[in-house]
PDB file of N, CA and C in Angstrom:
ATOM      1  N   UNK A   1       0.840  -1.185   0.000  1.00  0.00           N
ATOM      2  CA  UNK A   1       0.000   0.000   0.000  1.00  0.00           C
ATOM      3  C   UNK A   1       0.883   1.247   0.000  1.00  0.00           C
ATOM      4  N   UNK A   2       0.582   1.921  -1.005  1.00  0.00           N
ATOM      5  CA  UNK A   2       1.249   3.257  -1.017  1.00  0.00           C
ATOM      6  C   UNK A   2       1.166   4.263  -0.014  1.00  0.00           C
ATOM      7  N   UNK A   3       2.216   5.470   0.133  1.00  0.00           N
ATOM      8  CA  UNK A   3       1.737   6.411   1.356  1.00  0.00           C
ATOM      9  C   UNK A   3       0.230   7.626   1.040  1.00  0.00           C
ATOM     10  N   UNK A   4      -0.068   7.509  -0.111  1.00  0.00           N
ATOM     11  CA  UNK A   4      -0.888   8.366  -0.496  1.00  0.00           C
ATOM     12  C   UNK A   4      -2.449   8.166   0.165  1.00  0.00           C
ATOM     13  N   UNK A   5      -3.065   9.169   0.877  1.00  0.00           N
ATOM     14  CA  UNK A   5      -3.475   9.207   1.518  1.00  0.00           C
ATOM     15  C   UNK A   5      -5.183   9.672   1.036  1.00  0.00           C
ATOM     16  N   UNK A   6      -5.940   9.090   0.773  1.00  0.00           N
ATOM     17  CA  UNK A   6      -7.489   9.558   0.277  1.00  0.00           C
ATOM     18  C   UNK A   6      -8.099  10.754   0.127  1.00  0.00           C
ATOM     19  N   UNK A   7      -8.744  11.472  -0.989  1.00  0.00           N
ATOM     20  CA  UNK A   7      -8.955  12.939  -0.559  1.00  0.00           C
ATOM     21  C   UNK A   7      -9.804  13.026   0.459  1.00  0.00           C
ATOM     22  N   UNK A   8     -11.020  11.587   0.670  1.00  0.00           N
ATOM     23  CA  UNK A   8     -12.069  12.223   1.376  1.00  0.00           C
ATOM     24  C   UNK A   8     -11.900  10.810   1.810  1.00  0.00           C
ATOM     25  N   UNK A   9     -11.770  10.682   3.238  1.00  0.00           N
ATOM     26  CA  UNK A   9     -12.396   9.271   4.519  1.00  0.00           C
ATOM     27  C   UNK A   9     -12.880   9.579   5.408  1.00  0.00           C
ATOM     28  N   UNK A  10     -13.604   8.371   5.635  1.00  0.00           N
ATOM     29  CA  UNK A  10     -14.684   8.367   7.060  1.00  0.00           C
ATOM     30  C   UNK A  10     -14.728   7.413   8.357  1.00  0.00           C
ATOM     31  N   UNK A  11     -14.630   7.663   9.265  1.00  0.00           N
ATOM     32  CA  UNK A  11     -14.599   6.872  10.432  1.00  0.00           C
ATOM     33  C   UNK A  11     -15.672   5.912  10.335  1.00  0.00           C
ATOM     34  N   UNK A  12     -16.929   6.237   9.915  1.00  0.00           N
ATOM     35  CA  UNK A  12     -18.285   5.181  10.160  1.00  0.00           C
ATOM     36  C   UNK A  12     -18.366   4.244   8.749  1.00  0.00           C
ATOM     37  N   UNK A  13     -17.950   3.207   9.553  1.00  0.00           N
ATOM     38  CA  UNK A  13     -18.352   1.666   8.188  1.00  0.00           C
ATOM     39  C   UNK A  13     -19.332   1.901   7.706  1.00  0.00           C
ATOM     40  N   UNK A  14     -20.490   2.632   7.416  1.00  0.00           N
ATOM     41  CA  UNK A  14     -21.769   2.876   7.218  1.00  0.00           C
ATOM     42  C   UNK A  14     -21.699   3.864   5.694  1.00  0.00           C
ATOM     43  N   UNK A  15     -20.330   4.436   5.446  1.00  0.00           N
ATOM     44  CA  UNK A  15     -19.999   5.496   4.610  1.00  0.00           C
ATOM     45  C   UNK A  15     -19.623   4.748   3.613  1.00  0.00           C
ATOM     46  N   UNK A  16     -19.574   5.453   2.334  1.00  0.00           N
ATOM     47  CA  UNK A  16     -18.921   5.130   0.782  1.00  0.00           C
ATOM     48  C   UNK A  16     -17.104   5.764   0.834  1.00  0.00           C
ATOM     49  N   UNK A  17     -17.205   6.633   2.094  1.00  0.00           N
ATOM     50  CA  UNK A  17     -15.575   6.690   2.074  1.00  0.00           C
ATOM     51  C   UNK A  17     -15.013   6.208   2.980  1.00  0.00           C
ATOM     52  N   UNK A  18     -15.313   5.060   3.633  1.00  0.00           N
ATOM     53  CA  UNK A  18     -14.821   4.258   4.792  1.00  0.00           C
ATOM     54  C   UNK A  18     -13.715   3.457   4.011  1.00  0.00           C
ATOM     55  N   UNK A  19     -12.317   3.532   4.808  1.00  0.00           N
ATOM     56  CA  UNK A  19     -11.815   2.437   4.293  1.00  0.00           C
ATOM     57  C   UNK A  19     -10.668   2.165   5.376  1.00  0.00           C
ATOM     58  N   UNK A  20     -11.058   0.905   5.690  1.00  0.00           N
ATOM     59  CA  UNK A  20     -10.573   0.232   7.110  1.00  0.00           C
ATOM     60  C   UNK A  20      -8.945  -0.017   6.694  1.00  0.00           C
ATOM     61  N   UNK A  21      -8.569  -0.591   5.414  1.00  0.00           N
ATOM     62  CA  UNK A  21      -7.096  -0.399   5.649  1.00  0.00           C
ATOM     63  C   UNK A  21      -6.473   0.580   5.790  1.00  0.00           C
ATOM     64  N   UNK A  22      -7.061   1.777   5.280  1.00  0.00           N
ATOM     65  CA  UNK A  22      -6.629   3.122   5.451  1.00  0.00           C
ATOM     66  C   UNK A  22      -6.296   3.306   7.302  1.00  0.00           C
ATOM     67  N   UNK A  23      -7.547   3.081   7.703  1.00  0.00           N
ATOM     68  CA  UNK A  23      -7.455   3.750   8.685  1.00  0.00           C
ATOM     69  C   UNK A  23      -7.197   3.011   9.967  1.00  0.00           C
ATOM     70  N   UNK A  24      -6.605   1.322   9.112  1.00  0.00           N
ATOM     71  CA  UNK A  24      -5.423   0.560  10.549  1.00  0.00           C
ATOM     72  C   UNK A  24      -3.971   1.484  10.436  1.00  0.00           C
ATOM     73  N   UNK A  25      -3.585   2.394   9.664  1.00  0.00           N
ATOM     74  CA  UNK A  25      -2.502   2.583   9.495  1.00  0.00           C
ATOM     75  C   UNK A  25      -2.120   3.698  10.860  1.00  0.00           C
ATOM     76  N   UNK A  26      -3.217   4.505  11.235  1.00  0.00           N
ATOM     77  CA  UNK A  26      -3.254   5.404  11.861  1.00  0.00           C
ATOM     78  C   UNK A  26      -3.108   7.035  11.070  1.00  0.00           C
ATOM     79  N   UNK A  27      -4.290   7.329  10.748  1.00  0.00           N
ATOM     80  CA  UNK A  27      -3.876   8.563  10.089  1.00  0.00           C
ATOM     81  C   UNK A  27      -4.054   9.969  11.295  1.00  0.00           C
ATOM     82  N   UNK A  28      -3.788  10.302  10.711  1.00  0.00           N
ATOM     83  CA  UNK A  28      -3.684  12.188  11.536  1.00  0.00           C
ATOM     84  C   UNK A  28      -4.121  13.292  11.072  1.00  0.00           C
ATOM     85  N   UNK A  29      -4.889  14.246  11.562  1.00  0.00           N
ATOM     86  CA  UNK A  29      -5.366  15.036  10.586  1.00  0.00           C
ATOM     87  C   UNK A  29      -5.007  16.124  11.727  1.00  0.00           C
ATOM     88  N   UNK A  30      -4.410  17.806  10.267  1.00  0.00           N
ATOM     89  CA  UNK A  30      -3.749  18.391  11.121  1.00  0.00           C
ATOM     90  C   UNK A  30      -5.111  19.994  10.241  1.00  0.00           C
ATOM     91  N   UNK A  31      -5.321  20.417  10.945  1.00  0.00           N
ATOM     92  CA  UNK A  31      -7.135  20.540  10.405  1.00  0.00           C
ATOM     93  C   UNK A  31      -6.454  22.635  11.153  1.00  0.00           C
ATOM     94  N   UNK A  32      -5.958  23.098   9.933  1.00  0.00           N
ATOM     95  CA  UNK A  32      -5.705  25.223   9.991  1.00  0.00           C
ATOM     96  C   UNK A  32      -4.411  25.110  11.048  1.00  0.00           C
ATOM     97  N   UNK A  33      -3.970  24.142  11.119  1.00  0.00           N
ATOM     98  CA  UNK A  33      -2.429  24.002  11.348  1.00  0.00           C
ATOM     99  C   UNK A  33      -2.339  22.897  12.522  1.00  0.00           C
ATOM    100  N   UNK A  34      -3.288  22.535  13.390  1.00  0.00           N
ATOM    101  CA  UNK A  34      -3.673  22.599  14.616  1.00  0.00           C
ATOM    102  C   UNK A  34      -3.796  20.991  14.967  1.00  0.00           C
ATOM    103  N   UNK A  35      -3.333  19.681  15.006  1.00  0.00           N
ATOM    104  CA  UNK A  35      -3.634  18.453  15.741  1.00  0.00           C
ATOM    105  C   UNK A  35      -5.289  18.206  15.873  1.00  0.00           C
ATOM    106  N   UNK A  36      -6.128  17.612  15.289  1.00  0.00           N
ATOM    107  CA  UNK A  36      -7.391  17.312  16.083  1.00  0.00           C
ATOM    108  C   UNK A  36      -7.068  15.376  15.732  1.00  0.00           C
ATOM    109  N   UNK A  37      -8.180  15.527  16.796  1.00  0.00           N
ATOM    110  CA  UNK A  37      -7.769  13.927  17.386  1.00  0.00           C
ATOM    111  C   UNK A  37      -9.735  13.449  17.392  1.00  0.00           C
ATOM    112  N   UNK A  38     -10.559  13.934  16.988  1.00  0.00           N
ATOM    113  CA  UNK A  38     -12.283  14.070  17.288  1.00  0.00           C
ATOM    114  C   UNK A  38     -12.253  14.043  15.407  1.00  0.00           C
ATOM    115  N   UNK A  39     -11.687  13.336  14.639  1.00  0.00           N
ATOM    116  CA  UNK A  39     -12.012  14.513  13.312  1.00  0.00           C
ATOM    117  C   UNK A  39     -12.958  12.723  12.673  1.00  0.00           C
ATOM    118  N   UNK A  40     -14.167  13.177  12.830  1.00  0.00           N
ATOM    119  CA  UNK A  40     -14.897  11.787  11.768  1.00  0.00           C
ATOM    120  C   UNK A  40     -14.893  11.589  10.708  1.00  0.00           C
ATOM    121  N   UNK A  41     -14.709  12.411   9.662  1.00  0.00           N
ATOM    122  CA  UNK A  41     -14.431  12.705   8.143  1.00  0.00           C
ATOM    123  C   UNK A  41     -13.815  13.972   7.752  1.00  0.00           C
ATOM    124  N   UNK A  42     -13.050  14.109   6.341  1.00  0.00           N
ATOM    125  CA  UNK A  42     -12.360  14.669   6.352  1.00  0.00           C
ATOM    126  C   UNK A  42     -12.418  14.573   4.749  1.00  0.00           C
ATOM    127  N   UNK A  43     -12.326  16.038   3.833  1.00  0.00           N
ATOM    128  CA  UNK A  43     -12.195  16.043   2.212  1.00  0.00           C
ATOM    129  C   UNK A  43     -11.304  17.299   2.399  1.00  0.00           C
ATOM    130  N   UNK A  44     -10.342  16.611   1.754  1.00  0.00           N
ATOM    131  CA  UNK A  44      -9.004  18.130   1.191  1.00  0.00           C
ATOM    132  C   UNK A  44      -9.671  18.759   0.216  1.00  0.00           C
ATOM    133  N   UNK A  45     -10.193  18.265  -0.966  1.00  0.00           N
ATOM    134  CA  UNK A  45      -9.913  19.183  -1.756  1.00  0.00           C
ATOM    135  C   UNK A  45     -11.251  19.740  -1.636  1.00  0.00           C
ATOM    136  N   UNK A  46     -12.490  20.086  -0.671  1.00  0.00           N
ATOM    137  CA  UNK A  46     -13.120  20.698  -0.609  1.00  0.00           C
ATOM    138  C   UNK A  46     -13.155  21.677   0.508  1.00  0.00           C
ATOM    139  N   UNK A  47     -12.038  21.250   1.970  1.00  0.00           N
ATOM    140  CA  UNK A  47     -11.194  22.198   2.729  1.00  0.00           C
ATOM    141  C   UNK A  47     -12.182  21.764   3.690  1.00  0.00           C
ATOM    142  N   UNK A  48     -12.663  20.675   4.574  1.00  0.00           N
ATOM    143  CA  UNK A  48     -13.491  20.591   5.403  1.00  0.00           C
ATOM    144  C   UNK A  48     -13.189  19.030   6.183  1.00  0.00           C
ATOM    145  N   UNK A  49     -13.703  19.623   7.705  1.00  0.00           N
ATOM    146  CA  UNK A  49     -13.560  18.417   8.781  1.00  0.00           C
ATOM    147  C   UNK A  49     -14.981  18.183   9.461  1.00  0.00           C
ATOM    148  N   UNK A  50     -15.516  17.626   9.584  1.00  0.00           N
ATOM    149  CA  UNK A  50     -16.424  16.711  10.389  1.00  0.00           C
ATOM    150  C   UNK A  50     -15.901  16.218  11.738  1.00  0.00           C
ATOM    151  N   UNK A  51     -15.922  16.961  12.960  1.00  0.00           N
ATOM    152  CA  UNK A  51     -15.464  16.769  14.311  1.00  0.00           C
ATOM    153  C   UNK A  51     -16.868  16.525  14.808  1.00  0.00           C
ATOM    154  N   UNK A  52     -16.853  15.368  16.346  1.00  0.00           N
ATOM    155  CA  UNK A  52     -17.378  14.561  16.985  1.00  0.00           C
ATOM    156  C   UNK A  52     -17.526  16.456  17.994  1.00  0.00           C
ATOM    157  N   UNK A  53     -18.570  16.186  18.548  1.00  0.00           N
ATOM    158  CA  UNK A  53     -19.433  17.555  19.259  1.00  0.00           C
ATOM    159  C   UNK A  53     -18.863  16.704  20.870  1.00  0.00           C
ATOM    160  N   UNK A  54     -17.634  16.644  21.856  1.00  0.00           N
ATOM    161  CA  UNK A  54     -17.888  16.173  22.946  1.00  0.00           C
ATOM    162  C   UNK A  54     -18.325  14.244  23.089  1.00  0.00           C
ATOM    163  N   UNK A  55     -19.185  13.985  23.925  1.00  0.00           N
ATOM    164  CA  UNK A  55     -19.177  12.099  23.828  1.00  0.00           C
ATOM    165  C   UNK A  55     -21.116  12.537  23.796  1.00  0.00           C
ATOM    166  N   UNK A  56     -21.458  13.190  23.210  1.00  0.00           N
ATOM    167  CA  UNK A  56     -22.922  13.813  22.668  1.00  0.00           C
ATOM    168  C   UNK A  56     -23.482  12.510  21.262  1.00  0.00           C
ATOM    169  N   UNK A  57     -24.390  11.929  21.298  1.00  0.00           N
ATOM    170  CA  UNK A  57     -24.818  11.230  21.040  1.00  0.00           C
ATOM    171  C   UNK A  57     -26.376  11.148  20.199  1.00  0.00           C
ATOM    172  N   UNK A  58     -26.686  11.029  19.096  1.00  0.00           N
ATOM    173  CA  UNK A  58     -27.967  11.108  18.697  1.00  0.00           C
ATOM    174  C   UNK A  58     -28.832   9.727  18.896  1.00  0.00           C
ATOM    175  N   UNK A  59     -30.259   9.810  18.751  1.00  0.00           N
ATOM    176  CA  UNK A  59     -31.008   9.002  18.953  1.00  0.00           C
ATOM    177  C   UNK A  59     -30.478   7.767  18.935  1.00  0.00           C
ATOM    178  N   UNK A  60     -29.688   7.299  17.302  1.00  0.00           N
ATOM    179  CA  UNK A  60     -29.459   5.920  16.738  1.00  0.00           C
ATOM    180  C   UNK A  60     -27.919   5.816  17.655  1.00  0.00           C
ATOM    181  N   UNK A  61     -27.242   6.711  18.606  1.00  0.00           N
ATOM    182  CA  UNK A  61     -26.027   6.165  19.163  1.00  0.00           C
ATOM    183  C   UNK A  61     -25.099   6.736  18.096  1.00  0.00           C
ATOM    184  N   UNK A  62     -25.166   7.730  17.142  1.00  0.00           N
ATOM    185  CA  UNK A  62     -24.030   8.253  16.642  1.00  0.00           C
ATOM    186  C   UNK A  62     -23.519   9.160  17.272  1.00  0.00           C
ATOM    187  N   UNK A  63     -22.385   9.752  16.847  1.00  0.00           N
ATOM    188  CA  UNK A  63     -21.674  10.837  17.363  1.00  0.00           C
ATOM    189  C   UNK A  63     -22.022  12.137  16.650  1.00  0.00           C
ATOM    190  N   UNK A  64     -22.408  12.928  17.510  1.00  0.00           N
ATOM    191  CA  UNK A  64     -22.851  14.690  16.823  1.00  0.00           C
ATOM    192  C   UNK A  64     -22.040  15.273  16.262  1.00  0.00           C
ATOM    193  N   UNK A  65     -21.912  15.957  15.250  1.00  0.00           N
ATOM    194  CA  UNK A  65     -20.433  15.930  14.455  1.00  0.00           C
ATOM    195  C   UNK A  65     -21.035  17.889  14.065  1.00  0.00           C
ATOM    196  N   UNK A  66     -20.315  18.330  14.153  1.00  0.00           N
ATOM    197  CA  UNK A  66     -20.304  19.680  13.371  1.00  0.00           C
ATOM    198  C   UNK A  66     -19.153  19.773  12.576  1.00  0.00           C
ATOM    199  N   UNK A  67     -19.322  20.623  11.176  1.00  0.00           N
ATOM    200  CA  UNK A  67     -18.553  20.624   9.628  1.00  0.00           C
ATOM    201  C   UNK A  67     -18.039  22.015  10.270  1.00  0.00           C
ATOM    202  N   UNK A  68     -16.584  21.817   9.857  1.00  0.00           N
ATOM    203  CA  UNK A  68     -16.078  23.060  10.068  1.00  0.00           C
ATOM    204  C   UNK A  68     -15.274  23.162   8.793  1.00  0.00           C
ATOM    205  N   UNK A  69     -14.767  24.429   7.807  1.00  0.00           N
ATOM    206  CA  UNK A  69     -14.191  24.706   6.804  1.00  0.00           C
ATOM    207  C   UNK A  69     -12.369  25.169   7.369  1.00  0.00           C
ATOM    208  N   UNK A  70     -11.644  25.036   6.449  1.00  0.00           N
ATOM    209  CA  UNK A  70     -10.604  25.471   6.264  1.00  0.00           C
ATOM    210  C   UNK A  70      -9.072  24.406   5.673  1.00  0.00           C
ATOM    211  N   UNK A  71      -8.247  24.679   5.850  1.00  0.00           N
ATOM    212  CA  UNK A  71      -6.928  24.090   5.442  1.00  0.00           C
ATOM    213  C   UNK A  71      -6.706  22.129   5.909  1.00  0.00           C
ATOM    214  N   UNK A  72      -6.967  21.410   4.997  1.00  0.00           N
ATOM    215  CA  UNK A  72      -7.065  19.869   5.848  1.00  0.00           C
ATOM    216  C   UNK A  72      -6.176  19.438   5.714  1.00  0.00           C
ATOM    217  N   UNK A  73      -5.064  18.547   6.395  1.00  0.00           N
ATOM    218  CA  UNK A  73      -3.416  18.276   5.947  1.00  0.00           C
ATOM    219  C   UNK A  73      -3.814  16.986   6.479  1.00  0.00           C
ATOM    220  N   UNK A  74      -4.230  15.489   5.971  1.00  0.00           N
ATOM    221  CA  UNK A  74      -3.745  14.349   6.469  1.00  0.00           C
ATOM    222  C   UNK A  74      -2.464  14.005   6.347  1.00  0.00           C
ATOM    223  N   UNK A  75      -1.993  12.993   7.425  1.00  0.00           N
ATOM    224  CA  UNK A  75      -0.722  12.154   7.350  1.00  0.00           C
ATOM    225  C   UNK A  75      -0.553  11.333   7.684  1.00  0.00           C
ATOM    226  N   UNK A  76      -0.023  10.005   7.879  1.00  0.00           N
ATOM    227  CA  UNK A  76       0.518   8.944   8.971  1.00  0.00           C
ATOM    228  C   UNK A  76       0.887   8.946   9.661  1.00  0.00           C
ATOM    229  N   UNK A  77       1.174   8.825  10.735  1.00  0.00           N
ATOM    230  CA  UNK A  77       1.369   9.135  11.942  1.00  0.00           C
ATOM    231  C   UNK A  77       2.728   7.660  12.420  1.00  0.00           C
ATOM    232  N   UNK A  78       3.620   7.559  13.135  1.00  0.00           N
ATOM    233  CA  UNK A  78       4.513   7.128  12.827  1.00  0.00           C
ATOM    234  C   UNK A  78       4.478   6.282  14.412  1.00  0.00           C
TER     235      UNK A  78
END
């Protein structure tokens, strides 16, 4: 597997951009310069993160996620 890293993945198996080998590797997302460690999805080339709201929970047991815009830098994490 190459180091190249997906424009757009998702934490929930439930998604069309889920992809579990991707994300045994340990990726990192460094989201307007800054470490987030909450990030559920993630598209570079549209400049946007999907962060988990706290351990906040909807009806079906998902995680509350608010879209925030700006600069998305994935990487591997070592």
């Amino acid at each position: 597997m190459s180091d190249q890293l997906p424009d757009r993945l998702s934490t929930d198996p439930r998604s069309p951009y889920y992809n579990a080998d991707v994300l045994s590797r340990d990726v990192g997302i460094r989201f307007k310069g800054v470490e987030k460690n909450n990030v559920e999805e993630y598209c570079v080339s549209e400049g946007w993160v999907r962060l988990a709201v706290g351990k906040t929970v909807d009806r079906k047991g998902n995680p509350l996620t608010i879209k925030l815009k700006g600069k998305v830098e994935p990487y591997l994490q070592k």
